[in-house]
N, C-alpha and C. Protein backbone atom coordinates (compact mmCIF):
# COMPACT_ATOMS: atom_id res chain seq x y z
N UNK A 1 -7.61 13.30 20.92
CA UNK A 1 -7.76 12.17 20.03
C UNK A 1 -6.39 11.65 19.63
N UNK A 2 -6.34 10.09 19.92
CA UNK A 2 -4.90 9.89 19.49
C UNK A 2 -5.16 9.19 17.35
N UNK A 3 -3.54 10.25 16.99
CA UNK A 3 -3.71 9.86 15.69
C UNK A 3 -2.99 8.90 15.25
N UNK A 4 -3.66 7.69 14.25
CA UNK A 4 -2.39 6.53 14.17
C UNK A 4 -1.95 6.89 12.45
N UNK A 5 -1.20 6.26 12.59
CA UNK A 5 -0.05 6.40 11.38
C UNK A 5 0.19 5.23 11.15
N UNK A 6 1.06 5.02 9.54
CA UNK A 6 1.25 3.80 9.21
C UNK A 6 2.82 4.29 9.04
N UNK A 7 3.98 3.70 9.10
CA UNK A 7 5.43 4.15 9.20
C UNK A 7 5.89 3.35 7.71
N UNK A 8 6.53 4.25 6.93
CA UNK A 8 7.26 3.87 5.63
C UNK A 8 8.34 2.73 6.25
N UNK A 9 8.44 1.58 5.97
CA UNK A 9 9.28 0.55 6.10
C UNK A 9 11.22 0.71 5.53
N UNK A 10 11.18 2.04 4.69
CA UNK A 10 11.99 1.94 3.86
C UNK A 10 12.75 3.36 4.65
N UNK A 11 11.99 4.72 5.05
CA UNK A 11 12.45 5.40 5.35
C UNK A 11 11.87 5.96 6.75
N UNK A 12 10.69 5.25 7.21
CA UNK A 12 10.61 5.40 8.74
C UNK A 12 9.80 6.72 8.66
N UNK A 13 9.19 7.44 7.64
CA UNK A 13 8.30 8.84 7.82
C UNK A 13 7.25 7.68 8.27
N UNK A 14 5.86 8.91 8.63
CA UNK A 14 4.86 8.54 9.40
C UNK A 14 3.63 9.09 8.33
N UNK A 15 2.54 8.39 7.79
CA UNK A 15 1.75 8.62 7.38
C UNK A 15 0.73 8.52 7.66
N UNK A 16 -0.78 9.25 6.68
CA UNK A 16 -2.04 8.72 7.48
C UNK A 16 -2.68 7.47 7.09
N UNK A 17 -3.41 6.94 8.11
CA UNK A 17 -4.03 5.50 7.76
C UNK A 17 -4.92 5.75 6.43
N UNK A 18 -3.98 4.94 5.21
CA UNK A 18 -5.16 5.22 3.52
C UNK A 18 -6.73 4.99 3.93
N UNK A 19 -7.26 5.35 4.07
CA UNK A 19 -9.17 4.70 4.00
C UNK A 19 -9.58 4.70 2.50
N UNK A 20 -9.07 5.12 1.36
CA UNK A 20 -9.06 4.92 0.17
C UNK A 20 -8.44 3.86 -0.74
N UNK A 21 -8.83 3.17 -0.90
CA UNK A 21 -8.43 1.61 -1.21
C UNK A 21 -8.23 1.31 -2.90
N UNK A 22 -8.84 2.66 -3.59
CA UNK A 22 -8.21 2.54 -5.15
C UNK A 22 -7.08 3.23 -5.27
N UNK A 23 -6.84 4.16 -4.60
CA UNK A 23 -5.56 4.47 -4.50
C UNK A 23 -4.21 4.76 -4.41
N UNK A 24 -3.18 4.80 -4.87
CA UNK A 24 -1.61 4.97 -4.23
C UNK A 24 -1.24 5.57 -3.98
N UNK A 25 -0.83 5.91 -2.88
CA UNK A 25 0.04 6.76 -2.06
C UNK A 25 1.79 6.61 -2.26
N UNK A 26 1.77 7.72 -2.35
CA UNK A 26 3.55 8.36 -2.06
C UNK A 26 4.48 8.55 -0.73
N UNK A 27 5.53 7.99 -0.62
CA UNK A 27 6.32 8.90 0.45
C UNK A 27 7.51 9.60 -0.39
N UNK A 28 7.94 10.55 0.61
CA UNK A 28 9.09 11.60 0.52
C UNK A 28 9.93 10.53 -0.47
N UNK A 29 10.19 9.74 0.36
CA UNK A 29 11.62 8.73 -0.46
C UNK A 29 11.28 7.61 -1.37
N UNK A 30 10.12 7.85 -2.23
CA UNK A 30 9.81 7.32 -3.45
C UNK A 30 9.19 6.22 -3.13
N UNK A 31 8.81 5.56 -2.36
CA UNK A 31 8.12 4.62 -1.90
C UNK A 31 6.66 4.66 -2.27
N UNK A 32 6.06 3.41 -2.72
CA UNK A 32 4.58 3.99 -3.07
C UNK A 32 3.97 2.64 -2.08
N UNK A 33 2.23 3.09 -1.80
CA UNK A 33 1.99 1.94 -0.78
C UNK A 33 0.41 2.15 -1.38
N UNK A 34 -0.31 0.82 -1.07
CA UNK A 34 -1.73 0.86 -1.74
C UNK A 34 -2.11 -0.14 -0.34
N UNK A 35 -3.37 -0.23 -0.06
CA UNK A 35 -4.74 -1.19 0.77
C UNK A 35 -5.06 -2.54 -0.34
N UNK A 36 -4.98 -3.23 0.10
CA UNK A 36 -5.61 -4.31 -1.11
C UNK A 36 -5.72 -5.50 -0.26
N UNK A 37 -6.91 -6.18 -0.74
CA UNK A 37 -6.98 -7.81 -0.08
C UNK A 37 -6.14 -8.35 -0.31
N UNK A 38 -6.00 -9.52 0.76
CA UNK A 38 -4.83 -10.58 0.79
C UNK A 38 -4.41 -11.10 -0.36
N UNK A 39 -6.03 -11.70 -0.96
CA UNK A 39 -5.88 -12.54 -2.66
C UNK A 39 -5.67 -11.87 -3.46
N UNK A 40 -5.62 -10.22 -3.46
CA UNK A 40 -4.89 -9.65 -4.41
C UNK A 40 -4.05 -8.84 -4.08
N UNK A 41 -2.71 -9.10 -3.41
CA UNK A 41 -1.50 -8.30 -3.47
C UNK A 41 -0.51 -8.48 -4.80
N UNK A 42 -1.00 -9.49 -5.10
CA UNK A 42 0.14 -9.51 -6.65
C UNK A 42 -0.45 -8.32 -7.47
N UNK A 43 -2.03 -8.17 -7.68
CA UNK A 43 -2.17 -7.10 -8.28
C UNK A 43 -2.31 -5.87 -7.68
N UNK A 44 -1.88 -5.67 -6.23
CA UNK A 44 -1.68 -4.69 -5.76
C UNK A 44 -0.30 -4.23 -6.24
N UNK A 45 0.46 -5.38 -6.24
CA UNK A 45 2.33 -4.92 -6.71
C UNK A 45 2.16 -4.09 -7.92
N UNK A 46 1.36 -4.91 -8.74
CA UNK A 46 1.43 -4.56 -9.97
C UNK A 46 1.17 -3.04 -10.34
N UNK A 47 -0.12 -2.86 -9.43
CA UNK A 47 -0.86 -1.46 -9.83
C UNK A 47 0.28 -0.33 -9.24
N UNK A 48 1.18 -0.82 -8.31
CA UNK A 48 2.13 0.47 -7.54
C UNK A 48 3.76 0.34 -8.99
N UNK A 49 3.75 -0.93 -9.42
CA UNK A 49 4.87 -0.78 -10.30
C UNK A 49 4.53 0.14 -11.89
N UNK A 50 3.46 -0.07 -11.74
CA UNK A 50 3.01 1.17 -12.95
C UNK A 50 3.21 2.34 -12.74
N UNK A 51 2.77 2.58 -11.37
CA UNK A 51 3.10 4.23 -10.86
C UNK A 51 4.98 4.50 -10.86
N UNK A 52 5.37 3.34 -10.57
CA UNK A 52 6.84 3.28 -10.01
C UNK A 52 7.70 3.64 -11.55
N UNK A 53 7.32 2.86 -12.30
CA UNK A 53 7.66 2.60 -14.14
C UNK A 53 7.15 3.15 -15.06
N UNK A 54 8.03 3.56 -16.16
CA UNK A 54 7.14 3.52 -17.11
C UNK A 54 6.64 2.56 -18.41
N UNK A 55 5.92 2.30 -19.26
CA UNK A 55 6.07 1.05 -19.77
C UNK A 55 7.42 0.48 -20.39
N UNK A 56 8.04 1.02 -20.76
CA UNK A 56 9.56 0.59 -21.57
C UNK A 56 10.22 -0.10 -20.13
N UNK A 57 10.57 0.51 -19.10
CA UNK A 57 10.82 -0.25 -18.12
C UNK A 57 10.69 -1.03 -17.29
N UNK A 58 8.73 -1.51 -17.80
CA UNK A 58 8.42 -2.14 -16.41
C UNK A 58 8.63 -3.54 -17.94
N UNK A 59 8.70 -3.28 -18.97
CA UNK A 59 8.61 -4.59 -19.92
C UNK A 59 10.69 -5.15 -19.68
N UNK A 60 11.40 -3.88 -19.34
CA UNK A 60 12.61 -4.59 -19.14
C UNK A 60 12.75 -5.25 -17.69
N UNK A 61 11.80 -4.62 -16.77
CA UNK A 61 11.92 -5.32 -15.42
C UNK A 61 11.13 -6.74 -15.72
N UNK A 62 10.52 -6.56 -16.11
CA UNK A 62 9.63 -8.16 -16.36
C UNK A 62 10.23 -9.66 -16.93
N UNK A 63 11.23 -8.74 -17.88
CA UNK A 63 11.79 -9.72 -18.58
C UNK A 63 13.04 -10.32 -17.95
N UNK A 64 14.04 -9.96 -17.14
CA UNK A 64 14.80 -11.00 -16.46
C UNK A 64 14.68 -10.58 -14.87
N UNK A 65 15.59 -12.07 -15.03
CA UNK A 65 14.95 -12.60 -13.23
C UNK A 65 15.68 -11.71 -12.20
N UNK A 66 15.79 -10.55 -11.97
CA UNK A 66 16.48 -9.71 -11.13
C UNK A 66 15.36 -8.87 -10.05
N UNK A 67 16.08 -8.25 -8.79
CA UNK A 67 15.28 -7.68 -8.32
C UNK A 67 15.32 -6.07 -8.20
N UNK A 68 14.90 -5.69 -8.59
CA UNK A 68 14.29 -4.26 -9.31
C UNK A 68 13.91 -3.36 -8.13
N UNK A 69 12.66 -3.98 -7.07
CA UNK A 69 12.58 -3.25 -6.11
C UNK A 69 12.11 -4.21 -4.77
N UNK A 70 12.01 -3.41 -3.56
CA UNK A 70 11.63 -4.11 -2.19
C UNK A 70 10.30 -4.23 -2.52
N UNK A 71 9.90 -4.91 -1.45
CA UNK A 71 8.61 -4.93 -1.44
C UNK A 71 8.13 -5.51 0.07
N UNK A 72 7.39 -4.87 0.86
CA UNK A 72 6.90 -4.83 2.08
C UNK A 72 5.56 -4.98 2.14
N UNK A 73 5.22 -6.12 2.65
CA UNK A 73 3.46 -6.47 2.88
C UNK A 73 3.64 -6.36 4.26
N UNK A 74 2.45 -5.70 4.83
CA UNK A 74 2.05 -5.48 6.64
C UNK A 74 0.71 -6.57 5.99
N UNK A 75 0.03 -7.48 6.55
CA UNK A 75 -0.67 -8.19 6.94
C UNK A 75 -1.58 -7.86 8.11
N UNK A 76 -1.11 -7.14 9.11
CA UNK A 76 -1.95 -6.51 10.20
C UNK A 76 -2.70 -5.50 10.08
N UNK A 77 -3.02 -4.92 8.70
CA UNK A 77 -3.63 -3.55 7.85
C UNK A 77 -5.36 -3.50 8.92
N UNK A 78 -6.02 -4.77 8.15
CA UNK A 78 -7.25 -4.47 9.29
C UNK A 78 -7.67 -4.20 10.52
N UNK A 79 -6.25 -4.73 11.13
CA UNK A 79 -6.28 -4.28 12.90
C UNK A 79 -6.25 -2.88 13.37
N UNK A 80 -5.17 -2.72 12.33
CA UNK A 80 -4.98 -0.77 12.47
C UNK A 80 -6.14 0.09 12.10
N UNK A 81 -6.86 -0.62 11.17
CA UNK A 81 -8.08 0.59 10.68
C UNK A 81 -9.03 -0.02 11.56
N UNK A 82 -9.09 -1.42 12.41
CA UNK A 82 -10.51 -1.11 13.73
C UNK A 82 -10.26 0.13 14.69
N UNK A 83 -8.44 -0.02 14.81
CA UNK A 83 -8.09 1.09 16.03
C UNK A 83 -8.32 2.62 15.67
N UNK A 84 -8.31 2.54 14.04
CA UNK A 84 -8.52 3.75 13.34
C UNK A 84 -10.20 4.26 13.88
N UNK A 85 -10.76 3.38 13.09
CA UNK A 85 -12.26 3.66 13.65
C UNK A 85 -13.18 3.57 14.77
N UNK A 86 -11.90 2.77 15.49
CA UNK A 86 -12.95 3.08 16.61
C UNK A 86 -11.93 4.20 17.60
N UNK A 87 -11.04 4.87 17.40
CA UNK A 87 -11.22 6.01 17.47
C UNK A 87 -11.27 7.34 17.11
N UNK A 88 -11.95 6.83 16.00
CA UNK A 88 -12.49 8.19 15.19
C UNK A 88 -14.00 7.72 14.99
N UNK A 89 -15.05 7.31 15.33
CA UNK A 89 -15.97 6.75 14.72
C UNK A 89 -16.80 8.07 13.43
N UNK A 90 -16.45 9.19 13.71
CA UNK A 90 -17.33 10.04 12.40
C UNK A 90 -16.16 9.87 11.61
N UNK A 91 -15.37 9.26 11.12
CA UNK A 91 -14.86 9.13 9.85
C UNK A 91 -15.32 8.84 9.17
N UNK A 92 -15.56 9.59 7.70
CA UNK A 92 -16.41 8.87 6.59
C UNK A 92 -15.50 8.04 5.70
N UNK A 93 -15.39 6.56 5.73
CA UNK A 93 -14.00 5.78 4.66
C UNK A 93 -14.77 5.58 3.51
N UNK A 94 -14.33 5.23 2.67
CA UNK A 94 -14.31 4.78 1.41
C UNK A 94 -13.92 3.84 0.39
N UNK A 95 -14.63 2.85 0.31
CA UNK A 95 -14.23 1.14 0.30
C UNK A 95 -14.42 0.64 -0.91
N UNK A 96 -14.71 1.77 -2.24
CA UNK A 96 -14.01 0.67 -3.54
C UNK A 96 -14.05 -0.36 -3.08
N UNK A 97 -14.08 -1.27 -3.87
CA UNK A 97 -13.47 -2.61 -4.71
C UNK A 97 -13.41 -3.52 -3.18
N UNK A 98 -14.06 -2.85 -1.88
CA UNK A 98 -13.66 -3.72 -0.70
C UNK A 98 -15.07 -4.19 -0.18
N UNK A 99 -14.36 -5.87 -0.28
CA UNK A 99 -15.60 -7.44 0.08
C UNK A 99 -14.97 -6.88 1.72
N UNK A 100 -15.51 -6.93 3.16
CA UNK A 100 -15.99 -6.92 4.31
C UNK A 100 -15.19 -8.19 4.67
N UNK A 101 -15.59 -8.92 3.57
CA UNK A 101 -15.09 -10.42 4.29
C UNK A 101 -13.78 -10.79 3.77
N UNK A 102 -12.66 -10.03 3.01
CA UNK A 102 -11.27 -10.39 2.52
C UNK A 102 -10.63 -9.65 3.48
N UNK A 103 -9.65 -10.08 4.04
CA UNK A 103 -8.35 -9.61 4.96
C UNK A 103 -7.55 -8.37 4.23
N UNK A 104 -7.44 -7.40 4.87
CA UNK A 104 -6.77 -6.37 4.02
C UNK A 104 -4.84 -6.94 4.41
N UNK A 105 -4.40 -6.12 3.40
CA UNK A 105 -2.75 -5.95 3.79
C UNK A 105 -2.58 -4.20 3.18
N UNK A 106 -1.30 -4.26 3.26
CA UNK A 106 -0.66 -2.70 2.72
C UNK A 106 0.69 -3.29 2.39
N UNK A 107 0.26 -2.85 0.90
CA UNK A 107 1.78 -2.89 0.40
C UNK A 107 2.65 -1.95 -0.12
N UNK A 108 3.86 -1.55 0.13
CA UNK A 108 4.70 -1.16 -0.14
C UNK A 108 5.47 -1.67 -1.07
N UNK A 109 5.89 -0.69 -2.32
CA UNK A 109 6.81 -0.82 -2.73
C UNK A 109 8.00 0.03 -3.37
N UNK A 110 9.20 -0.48 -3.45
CA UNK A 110 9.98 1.02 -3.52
C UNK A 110 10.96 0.14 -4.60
N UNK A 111 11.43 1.77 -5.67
CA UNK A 111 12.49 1.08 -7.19
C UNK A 111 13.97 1.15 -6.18
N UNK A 112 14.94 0.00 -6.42
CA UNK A 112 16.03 0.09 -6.38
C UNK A 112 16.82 0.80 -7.11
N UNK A 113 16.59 1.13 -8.17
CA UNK A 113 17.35 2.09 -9.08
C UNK A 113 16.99 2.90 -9.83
């Protein structure tokens, strides 16, 4: 069985494809990455900068116009989980909060400092 992976943008480790979509995931090098529809990646950012912050800091990141951290959207998220499932078809996924008919992405995001 071949296994696919999704590759950290920031540090190039190899992870497993999320099928858990309320979720955030971690890498080694602090990077956090979530599944979320297209129309909501802003609140996908949001939900990974909470994990990333704590409130005192995410109210000083908010407040001026600087950039704080990267941020990496893959757009091709649904292609990878057909290749996911269709070669694994007994995978059991798990689709929270997921409409069939919204385009997934994966976002990444990682603190600059």
């Amino acid at each position: 069985m071949h296994t696919h992976i999704i590759v950290c943008p920031f540090c190039e480790n190899g992870h497993p494809v999320p099928t858990d979509f309320d979720s955030i995931h971690r890498c080694s090098c602090g990077a956090c990455y979530k599944v979320c529809g297209n129309n909501a990646v802003e609140n996908g950012v949001g939900d990974i900068a909470e994990q990333l912050w704590n409130e005192e800091e995410l109210d000083f990141v908010r407040s001026i116009p600087v950039d704080f951290c990267n941020i990496v959207i893959e757009k091709d998220f649904d292609r990878l989980l057909a290749l996911k499932q269709g070669a694994d078809p007994n995978t059991i996924e798990r689709f929270c909060k997921y409409d069939i008919n919204n385009h997934l992405s994966l976002v990444w995001v990682k603190r600059l400092f």
